[in-house]
C-alpha atoms as a PDB file:
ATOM      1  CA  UNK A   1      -0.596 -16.951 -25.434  1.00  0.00           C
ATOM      2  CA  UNK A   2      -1.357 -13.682 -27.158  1.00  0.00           C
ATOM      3  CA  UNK A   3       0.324 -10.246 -26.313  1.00  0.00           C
ATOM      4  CA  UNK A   4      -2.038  -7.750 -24.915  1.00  0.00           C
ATOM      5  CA  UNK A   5      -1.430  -4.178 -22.933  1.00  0.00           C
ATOM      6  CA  UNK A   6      -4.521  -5.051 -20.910  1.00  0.00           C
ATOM      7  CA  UNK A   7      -5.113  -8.450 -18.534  1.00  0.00           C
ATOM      8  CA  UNK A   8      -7.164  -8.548 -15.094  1.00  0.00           C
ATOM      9  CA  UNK A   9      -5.751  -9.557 -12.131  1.00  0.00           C
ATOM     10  CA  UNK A  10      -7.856 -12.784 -12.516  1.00  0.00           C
ATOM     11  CA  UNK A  11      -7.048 -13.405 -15.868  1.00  0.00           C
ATOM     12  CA  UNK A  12      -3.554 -13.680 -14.940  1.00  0.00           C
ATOM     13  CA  UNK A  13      -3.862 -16.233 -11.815  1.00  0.00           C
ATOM     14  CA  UNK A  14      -5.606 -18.225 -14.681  1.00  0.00           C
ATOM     15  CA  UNK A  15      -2.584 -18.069 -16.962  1.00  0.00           C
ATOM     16  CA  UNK A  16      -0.540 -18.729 -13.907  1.00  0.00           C
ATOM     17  CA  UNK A  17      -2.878 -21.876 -12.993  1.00  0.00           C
ATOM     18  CA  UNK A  18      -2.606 -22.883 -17.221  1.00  0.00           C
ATOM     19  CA  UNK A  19       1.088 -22.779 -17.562  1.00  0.00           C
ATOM     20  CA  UNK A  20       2.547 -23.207 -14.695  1.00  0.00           C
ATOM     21  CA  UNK A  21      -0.550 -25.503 -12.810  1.00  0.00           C
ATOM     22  CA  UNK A  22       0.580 -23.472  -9.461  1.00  0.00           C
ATOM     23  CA  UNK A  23      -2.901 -21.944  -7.866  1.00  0.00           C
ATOM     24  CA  UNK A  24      -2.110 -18.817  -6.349  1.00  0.00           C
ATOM     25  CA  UNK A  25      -4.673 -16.560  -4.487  1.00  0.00           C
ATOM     26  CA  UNK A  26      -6.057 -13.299  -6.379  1.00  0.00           C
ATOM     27  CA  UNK A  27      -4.157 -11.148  -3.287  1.00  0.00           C
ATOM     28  CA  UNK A  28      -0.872 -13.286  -3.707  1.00  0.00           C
ATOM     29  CA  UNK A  29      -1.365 -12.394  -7.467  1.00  0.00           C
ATOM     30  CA  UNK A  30      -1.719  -8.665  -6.713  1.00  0.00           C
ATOM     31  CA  UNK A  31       1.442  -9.010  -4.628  1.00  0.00           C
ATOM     32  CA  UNK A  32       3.476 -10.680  -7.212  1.00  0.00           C
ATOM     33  CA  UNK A  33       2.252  -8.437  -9.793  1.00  0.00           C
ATOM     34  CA  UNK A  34       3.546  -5.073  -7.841  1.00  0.00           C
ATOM     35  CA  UNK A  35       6.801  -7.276  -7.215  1.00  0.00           C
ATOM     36  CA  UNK A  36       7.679  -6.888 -10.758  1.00  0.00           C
ATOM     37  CA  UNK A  37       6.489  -3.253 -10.978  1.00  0.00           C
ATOM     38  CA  UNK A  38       3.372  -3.493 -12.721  1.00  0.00           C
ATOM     39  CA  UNK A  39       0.163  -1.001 -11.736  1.00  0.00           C
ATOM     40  CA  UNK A  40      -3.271  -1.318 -11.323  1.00  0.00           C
ATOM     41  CA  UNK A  41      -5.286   0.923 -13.143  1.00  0.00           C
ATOM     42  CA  UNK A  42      -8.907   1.534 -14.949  1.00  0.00           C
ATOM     43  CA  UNK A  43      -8.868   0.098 -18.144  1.00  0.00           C
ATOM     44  CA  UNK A  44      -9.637   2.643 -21.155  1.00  0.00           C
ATOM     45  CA  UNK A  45     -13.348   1.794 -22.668  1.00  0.00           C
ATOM     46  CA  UNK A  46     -12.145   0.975 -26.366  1.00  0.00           C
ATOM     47  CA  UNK A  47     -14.687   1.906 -28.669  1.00  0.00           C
ATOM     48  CA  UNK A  48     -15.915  -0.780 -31.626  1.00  0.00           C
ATOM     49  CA  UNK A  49     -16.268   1.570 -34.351  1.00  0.00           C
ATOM     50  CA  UNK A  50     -12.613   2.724 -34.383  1.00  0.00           C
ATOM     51  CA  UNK A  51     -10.476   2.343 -36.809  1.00  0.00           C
ATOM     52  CA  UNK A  52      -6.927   0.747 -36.813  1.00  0.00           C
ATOM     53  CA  UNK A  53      -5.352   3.432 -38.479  1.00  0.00           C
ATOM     54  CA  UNK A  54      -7.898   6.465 -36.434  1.00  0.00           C
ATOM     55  CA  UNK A  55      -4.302   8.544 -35.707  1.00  0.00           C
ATOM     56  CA  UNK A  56      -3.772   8.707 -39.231  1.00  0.00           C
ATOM     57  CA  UNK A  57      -6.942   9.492 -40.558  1.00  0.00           C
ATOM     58  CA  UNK A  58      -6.245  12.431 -38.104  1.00  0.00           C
ATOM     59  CA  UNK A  59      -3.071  13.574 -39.226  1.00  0.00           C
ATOM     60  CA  UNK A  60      -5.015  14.041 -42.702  1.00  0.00           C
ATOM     61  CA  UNK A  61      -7.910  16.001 -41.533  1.00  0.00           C
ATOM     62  CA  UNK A  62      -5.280  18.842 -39.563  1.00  0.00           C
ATOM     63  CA  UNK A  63      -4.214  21.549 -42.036  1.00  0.00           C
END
């Protein structure tokens, strides 16, 4: 399983369903989910062209 910041609700029931082959419904999901103190929100568009190190580059180009 890889770490990410960002997983949809649906996403998740499928890991759920994967490791621990227990189907939940997406609403049970959204349940557990707030449970443990997660949020819902809109996920950031991320754009292609960025670089890893963009912060840095930054830090350079400020005087």
């Amino acid at each position: 399983m890889k770490e990410r910041d960002d997983w949809t609700t649906k996403e998740v029931k499928n890991l759920i369903k994967e490791q621990f082959n227990i189907e939940y419904s997406l609403k049970q999901v959204i349940i557990i989910l707030r449970s443990l103190g997660l949020k819902f929100t809109k996920p950031y568009p991320k754009d292609y062209r960025r670089p890893a190190d963009a912060e840095k580059q930054l830090k350079k180009l400020k005087i």
